[in-house]
Protein backbone atom coordinates (compact mmCIF):
# COMPACT_ATOMS: atom_id res chain seq x y z
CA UNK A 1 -32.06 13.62 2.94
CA UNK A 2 -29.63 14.96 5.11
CA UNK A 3 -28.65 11.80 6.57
CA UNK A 4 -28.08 10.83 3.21
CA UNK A 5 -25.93 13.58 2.26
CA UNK A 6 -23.45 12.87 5.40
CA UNK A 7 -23.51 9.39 4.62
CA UNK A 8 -21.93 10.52 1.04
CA UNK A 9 -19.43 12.61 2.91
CA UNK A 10 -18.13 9.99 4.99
CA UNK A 11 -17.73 7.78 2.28
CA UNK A 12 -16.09 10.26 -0.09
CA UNK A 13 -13.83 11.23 3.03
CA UNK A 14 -12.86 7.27 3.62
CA UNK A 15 -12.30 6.85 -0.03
CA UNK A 16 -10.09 9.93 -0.31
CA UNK A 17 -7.87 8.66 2.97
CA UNK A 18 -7.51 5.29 1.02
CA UNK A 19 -6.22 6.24 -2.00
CA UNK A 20 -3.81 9.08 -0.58
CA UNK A 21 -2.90 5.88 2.04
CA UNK A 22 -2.19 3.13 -1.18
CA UNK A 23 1.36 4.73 -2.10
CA UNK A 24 2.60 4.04 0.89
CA UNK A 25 1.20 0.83 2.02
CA UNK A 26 2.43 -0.68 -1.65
CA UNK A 27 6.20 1.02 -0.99
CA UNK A 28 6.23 -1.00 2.60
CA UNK A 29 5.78 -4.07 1.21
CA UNK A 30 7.62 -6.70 1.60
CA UNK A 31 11.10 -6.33 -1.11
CA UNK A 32 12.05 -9.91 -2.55
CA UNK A 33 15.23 -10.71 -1.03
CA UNK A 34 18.10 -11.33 -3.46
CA UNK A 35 19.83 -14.73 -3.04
CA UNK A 36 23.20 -14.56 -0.35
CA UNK A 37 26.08 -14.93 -2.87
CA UNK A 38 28.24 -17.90 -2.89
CA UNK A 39 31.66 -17.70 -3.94
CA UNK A 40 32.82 -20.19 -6.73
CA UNK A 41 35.62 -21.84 -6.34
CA UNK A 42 37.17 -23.47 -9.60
CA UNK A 43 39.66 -26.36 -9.46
């Protein structure tokens, strides 16, 4: 029983570093890069 109960600690601990860990892996993602700009030259 006991073993159990730390077992349910550990994960409860590993879930609650995961979630408050999520914000910031998601905002360090990779950005889509905007095309470079071309001028247009007309005539």
């Amino acid at each position: 029983m006991k073993s159990k109960s730390l077992l349910i600690l550990l994960s409860s601990i590993c879930l609650v570093l995961i979630l408050a860990a999520l914000p910031f892996v998601t905002a360090c993602a990779a950005q889509p890069t905007a095309p470079a700009k071309e001028s247009i030259k007309i005539g």
